[in-house]
N, C-alpha and C. Protein backbone atom coordinates (compact mmCIF):
# COMPACT_ATOMS: atom_id res chain seq x y z
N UNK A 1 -19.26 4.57 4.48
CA UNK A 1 -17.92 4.47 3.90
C UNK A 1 -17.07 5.61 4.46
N UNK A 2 -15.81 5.06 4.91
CA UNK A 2 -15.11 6.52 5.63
C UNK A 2 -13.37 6.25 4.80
N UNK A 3 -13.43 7.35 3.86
CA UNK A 3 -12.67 6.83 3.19
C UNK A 3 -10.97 7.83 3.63
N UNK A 4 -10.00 7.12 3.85
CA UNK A 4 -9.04 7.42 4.14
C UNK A 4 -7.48 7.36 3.13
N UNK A 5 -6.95 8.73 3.38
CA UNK A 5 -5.55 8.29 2.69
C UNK A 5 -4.57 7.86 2.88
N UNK A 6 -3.88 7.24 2.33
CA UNK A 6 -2.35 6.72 3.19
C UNK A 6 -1.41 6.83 2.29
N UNK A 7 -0.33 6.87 3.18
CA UNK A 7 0.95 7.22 2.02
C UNK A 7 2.06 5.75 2.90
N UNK A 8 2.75 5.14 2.72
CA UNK A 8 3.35 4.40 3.44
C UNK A 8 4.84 4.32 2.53
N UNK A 9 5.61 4.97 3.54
CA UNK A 9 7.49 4.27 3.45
C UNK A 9 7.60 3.10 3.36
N UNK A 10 8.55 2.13 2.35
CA UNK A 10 8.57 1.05 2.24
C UNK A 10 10.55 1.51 1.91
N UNK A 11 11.32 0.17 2.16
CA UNK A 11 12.72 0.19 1.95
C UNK A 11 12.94 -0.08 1.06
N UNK A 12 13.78 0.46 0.38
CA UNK A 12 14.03 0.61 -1.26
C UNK A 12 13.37 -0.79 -2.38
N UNK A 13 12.86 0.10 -3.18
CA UNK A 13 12.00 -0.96 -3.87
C UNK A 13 13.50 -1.23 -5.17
N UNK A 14 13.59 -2.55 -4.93
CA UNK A 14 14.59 -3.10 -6.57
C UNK A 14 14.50 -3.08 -7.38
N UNK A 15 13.51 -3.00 -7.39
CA UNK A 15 12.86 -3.27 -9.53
C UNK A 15 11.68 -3.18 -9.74
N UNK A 16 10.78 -2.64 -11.04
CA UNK A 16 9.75 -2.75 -11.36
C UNK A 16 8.77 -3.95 -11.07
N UNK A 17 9.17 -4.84 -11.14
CA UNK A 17 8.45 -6.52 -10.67
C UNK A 17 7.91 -6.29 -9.34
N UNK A 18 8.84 -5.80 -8.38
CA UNK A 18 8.66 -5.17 -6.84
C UNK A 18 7.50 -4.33 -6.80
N UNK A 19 7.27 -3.39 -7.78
CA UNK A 19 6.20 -2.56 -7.43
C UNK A 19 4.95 -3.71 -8.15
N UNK A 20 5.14 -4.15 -9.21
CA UNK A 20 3.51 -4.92 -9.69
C UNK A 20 3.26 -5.97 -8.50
N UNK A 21 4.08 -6.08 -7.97
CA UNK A 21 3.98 -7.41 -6.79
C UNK A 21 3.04 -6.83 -5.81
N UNK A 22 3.24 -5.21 -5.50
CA UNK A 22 2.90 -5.00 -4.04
C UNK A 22 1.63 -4.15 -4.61
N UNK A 23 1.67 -3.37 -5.81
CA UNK A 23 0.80 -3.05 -6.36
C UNK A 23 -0.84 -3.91 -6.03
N UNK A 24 -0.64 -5.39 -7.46
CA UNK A 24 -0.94 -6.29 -7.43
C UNK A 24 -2.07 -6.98 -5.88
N UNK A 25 -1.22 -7.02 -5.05
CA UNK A 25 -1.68 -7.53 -3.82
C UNK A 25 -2.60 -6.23 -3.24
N UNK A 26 -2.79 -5.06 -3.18
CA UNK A 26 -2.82 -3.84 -2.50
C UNK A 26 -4.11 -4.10 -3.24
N UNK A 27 -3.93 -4.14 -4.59
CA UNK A 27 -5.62 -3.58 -5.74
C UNK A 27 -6.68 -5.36 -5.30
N UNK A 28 -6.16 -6.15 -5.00
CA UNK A 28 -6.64 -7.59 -4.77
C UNK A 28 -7.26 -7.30 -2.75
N UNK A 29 -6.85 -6.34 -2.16
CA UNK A 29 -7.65 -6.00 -0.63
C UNK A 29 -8.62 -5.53 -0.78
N UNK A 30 -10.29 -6.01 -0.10
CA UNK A 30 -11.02 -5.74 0.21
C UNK A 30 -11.12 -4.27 0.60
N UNK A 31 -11.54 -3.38 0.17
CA UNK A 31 -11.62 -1.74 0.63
C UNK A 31 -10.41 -0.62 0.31
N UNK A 32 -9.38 -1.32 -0.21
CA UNK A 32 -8.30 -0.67 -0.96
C UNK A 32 -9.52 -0.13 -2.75
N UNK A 33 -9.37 1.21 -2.90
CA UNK A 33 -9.76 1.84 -4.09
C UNK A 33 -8.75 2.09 -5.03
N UNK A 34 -9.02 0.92 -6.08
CA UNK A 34 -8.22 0.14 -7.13
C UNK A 34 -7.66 1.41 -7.75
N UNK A 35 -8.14 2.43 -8.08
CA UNK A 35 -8.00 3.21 -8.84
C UNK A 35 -6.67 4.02 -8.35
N UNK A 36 -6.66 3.73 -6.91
CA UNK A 36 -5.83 5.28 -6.28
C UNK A 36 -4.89 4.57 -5.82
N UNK A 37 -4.24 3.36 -5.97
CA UNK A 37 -3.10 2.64 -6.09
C UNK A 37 -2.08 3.44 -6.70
N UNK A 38 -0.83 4.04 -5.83
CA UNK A 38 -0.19 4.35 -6.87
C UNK A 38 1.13 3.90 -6.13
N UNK A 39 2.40 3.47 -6.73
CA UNK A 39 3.63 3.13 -6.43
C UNK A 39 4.45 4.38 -6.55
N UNK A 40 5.62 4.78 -5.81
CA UNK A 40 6.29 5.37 -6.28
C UNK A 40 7.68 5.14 -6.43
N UNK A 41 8.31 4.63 -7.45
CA UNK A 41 9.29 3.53 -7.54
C UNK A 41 10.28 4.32 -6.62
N UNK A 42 11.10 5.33 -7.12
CA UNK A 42 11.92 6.37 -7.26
C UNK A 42 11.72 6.54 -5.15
N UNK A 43 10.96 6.94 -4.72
CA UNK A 43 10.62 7.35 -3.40
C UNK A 43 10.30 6.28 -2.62
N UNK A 44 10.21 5.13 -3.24
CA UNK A 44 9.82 3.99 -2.18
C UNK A 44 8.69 3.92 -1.43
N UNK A 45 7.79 4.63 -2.04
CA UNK A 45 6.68 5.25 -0.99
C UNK A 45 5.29 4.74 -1.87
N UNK A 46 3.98 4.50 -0.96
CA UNK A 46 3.32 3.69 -1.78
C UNK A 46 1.89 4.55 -1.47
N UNK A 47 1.35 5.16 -2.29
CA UNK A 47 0.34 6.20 -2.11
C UNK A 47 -1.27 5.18 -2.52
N UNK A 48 -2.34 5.40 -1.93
CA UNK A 48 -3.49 4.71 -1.64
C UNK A 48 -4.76 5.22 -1.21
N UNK A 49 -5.95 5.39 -1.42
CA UNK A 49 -7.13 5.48 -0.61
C UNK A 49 -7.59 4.32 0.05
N UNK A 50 -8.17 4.21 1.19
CA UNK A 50 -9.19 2.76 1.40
C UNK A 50 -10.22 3.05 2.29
N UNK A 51 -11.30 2.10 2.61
CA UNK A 51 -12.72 2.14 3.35
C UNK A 51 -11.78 1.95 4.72
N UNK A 52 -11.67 2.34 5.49
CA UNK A 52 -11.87 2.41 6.76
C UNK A 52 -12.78 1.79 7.94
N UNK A 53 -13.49 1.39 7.49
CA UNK A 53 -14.85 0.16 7.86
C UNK A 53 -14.48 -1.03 7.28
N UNK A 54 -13.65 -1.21 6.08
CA UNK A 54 -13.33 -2.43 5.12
C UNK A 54 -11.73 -3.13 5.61
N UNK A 55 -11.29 -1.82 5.98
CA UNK A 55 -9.41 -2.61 5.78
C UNK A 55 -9.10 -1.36 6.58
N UNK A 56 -8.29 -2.49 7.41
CA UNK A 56 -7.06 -1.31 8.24
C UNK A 56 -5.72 -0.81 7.93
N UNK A 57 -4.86 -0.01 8.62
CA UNK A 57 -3.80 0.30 7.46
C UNK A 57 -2.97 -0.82 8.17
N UNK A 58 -3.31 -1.31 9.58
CA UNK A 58 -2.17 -2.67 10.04
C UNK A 58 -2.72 -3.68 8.50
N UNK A 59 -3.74 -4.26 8.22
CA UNK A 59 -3.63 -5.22 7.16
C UNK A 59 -3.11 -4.88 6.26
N UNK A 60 -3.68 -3.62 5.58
CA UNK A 60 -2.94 -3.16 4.29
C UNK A 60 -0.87 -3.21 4.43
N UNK A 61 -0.58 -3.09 5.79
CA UNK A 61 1.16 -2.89 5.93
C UNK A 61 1.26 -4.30 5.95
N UNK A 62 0.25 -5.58 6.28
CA UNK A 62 0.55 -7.04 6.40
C UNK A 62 0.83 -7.41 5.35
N UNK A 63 -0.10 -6.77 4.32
CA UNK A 63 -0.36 -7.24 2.73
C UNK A 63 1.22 -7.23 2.38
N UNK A 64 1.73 -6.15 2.61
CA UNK A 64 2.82 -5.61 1.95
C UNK A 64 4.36 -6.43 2.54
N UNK A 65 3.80 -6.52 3.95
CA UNK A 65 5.15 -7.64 4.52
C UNK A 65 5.40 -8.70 3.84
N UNK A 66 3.90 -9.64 3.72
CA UNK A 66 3.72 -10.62 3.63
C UNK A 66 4.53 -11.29 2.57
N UNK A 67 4.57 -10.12 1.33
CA UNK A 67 5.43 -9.98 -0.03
C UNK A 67 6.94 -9.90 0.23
N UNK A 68 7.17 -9.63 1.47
CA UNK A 68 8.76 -9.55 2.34
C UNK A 68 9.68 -8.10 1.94
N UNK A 69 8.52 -7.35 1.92
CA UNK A 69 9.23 -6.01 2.10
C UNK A 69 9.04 -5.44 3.16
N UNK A 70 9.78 -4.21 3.92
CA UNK A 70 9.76 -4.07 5.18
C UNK A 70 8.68 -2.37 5.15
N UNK A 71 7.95 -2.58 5.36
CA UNK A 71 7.25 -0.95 6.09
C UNK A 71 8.10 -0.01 7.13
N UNK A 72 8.82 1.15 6.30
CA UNK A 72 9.50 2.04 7.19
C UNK A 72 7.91 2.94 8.37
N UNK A 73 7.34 3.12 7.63
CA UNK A 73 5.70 3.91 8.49
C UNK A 73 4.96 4.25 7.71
N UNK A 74 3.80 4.74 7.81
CA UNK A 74 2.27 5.07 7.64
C UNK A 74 2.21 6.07 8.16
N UNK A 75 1.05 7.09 7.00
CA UNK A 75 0.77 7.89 7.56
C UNK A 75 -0.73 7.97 6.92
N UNK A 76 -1.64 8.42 7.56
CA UNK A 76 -3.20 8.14 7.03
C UNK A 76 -3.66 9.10 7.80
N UNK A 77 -4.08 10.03 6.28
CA UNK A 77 -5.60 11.34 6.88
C UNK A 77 -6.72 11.00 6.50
């Protein structure tokens, strides 16, 4: 298990519904660690651990398109 952090820019989130949406989808990925999901409404910014062997941060930013929000960048230590 090689477990990694990420923080990812997202463009202004609208409303609370916006974050359980992307939330939601993020805690439902294979190797995303449910626990360390966190939104940050206010900053637009979406804080995370995941397996690194399990999920990449390109899927994890797909997850998040897919919902039709736009990924400003990633950053993962």
């Amino acid at each position: 298990m090689i477990l990694k952090s990420a923080t990812i820019q997202l463009e202004a989130l609208a409303c609370p519904s916006c974050m359980q949406k992307i939330e939601s989808a993020l805690k439902a990925l294979g190797g995303v660690e449910q626990d360390t999901v966190k939104i940050l409404f206010n900053a637009s910014k979406v804080k995370l651990d995941f397996d690194e062997e399990k999920v990449s941060i390109e899927e994890i930013e797909d997850s998040i398109k897919k919902l039709g929000y736009e990924v400003i960048k990633s950053k993962v230590k």
